[in-house]
Structures are given as structure tokens and as C-alpha cells.
N, C-alpha and C. Protein backbone atom coordinates (compact mmCIF):
# COMPACT_ATOMS: atom_id res chain seq x y z
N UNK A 1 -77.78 15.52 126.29
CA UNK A 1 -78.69 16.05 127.29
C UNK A 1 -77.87 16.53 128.47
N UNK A 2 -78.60 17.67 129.26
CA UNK A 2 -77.25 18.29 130.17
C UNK A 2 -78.11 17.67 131.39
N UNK A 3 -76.56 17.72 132.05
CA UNK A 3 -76.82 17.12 133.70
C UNK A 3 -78.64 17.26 134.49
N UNK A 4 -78.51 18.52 134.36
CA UNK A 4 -79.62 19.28 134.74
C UNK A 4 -80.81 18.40 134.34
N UNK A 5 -80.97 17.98 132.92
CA UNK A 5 -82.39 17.46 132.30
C UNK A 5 -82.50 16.23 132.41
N UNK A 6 -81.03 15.53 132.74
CA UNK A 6 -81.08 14.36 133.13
C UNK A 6 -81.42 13.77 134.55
N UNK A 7 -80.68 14.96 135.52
CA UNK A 7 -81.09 14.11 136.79
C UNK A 7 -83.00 14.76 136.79
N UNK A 8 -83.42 15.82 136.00
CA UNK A 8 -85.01 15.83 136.30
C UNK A 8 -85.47 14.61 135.78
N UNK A 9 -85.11 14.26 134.88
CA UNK A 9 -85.83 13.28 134.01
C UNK A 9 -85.89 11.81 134.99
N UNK A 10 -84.39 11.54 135.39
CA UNK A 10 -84.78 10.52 136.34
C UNK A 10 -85.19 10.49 137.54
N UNK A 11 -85.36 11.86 138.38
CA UNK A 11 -86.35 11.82 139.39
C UNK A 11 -87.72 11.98 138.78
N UNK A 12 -88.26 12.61 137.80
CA UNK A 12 -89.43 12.18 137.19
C UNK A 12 -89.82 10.64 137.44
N UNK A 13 -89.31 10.63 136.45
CA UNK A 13 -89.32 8.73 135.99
C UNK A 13 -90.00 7.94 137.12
N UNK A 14 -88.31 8.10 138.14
CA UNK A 14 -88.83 7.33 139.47
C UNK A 14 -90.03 7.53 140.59
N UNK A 15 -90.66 8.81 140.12
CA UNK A 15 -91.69 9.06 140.73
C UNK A 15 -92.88 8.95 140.23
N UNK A 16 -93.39 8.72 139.27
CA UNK A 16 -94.07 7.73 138.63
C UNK A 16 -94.12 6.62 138.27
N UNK A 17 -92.75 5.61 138.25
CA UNK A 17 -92.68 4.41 138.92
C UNK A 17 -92.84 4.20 140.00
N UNK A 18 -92.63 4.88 141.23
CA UNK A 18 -93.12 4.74 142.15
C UNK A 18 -94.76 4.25 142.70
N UNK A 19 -95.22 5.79 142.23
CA UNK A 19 -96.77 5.98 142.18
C UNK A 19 -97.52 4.87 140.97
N UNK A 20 -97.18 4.56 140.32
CA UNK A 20 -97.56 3.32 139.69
C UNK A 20 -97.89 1.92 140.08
N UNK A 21 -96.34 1.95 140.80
CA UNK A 21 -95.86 0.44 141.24
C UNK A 21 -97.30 0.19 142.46
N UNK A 22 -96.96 1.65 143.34
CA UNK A 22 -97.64 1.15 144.57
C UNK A 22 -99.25 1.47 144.31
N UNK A 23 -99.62 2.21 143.40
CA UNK A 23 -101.01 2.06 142.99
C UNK A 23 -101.83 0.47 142.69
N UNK A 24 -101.19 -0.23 141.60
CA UNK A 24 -101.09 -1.25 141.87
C UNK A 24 -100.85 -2.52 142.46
N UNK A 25 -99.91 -1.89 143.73
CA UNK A 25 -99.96 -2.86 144.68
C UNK A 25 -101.32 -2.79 145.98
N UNK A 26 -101.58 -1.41 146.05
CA UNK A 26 -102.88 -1.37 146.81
C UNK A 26 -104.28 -1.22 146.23
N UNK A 27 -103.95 -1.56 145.08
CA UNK A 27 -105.48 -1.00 144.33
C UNK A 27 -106.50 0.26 144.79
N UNK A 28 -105.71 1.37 145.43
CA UNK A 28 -105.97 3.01 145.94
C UNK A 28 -107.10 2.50 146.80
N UNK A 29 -107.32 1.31 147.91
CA UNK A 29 -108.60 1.10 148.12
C UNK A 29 -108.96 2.04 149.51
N UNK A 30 -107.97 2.34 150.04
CA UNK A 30 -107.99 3.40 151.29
C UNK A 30 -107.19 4.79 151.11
N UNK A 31 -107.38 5.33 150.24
CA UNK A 31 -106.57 6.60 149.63
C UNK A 31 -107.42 7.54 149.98
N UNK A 32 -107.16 8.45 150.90
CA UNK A 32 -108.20 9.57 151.53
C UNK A 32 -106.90 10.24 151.65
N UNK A 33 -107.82 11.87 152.16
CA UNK A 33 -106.44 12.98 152.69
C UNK A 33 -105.78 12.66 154.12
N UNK A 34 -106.62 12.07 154.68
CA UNK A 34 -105.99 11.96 156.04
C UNK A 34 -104.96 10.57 156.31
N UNK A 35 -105.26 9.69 155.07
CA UNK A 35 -104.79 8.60 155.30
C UNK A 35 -103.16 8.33 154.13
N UNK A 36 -102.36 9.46 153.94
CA UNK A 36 -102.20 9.07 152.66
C UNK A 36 -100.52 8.51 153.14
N UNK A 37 -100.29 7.43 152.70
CA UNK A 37 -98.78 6.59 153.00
C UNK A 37 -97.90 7.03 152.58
N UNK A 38 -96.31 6.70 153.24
CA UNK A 38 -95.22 8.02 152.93
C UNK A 38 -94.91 7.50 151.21
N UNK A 39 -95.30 5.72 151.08
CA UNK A 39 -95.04 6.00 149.48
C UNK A 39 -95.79 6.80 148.62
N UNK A 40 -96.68 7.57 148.71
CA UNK A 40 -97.62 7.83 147.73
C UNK A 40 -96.69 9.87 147.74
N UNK A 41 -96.97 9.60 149.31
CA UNK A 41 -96.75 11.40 149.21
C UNK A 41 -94.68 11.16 148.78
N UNK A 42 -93.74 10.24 148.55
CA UNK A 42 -92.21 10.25 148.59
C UNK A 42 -92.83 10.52 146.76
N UNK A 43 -93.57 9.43 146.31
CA UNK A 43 -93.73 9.40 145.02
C UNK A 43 -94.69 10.90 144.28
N UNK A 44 -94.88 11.41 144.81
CA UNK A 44 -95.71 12.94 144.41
C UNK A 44 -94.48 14.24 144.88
N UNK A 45 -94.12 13.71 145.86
CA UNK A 45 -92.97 14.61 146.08
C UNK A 45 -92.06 14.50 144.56
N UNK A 46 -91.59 13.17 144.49
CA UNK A 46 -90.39 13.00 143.25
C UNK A 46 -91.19 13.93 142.44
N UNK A 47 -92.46 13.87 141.89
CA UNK A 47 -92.84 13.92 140.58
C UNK A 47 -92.83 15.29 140.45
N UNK A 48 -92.86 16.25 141.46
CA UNK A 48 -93.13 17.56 141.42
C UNK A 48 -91.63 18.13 141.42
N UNK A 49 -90.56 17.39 142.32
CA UNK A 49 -88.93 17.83 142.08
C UNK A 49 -88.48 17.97 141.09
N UNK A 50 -89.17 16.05 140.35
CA UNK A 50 -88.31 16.19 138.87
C UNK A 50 -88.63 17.27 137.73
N UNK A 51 -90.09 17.62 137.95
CA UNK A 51 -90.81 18.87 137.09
C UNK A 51 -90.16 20.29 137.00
N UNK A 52 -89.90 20.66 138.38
CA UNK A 52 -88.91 21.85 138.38
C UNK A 52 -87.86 21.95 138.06
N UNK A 53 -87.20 20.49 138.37
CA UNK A 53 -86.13 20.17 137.90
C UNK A 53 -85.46 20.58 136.29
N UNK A 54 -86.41 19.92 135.64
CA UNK A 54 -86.36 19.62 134.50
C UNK A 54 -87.17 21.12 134.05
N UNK A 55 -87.79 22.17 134.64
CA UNK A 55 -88.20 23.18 133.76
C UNK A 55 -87.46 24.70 134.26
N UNK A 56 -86.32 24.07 135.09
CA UNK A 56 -85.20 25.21 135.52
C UNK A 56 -84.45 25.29 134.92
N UNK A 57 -83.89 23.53 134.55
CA UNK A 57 -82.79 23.30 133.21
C UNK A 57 -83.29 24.05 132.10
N UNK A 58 -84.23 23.97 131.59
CA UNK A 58 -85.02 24.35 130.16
C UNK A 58 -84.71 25.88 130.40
N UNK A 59 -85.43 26.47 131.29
CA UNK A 59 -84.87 27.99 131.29
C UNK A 59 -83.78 28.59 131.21
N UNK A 60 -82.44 27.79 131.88
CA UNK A 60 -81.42 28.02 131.84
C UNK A 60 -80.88 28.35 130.76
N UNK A 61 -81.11 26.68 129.94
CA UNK A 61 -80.74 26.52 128.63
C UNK A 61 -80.86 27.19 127.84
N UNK A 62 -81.74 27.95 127.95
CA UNK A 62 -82.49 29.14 126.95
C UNK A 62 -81.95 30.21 126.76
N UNK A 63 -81.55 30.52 128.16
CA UNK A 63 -80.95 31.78 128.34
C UNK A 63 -79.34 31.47 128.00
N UNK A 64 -78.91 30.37 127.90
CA UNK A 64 -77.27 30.62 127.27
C UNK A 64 -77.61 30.60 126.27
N UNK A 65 -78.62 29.60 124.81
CA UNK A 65 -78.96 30.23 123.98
C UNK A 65 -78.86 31.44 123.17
N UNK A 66 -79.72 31.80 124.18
CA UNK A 66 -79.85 33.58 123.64
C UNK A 66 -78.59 34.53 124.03
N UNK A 67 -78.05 34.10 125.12
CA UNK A 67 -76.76 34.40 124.90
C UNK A 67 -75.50 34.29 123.39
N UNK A 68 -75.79 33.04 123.38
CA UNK A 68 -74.80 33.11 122.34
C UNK A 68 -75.24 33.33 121.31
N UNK A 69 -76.44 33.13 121.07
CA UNK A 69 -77.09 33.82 119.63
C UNK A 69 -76.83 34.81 119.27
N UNK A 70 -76.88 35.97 120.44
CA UNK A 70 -76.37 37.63 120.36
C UNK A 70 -75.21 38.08 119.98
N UNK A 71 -74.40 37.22 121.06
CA UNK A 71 -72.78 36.84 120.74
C UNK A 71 -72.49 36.21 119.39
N UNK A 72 -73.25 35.62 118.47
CA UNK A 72 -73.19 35.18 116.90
C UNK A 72 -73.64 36.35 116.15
N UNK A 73 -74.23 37.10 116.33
CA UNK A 73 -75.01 38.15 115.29
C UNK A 73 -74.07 39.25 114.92
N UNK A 74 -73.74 39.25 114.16
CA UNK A 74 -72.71 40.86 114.49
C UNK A 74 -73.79 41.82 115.00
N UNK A 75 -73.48 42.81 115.55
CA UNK A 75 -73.92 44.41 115.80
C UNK A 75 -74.22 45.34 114.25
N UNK A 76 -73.82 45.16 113.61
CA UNK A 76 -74.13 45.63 112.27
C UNK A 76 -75.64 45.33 111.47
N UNK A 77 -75.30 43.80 111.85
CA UNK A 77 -76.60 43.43 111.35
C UNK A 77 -78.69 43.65 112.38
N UNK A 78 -77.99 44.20 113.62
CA UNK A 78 -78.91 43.94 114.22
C UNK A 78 -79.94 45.77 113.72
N UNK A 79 -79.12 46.37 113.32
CA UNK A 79 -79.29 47.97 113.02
C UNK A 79 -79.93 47.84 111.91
N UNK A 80 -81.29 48.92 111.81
CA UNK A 80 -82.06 48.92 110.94
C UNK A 80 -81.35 49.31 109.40
């Protein structure tokens, strides 16, 4: 797994451990928009970092892919 998918994966992770942990520690009993605690919004923050994170890597990846795929094909073969 490359750097990239790894550090998304573990800011994922930790941001739904987060939002887990502390869901269960407050049982969401005062969770409104105006009221919302820096763990909830640190833990929604992670979860949305690690997402991009992890779907920038994926694009990347793709595109060296297809890079070298092209770079494998001869030119001969790509001609009707």
C-alpha cells in the first residue's frame, strides 16, 4: 500500500474512532448546530481529510497505471 493510502487510511480510521469514542461517551444528548464540541467537529474534520486523502492517492495511482500500461503496449499493436 503506498504512503499516500496509508496515511488516508489512518486519518480515516482515527476519525471515526474519534467520533465513535466520543459519541458514546456523551450519548449525542446536546448535539445541535450551535452547540457542536471541538471533538466532534476535530473528528469530522479527520474523516473528510482522510477521504480526500485516500481518493487523491487512488487517482494518482491510476494515472501512473495508465502510464505504464501505454509504456507496455508496443505502438504497433495499438494500430488498427
Amino acid at each position: 500500500m503506498s504512503s499516500g493510502k496509508s496515511a488516508g487510511m489512518i486519518i480515516f480510521v482515527v476519525g471515526i474512532i474519534i467520533l465513535i469514542g466520543y459519541g458514546l461517551y456523551q450519548g449525542f444528548e446536546n448535539l445541535s448546530l450551535e452547540n457542536i464540541d471541538a471533538v466532534i467537529a476535530i473528528g469530522v474534520v479527520a474523516i473528510i481529510l482522510g477521504l480526500i486523502v485516500l481518493f487523491v492517492s487512488i487517482v494518482i495511482e491510476q494515472q501512473q497505471g495508465k502510464k505504464k500500461m501505454k509504456e507496455e503496449i508496443k505502438k504497433e499493436d495499438l494500430e488498427p
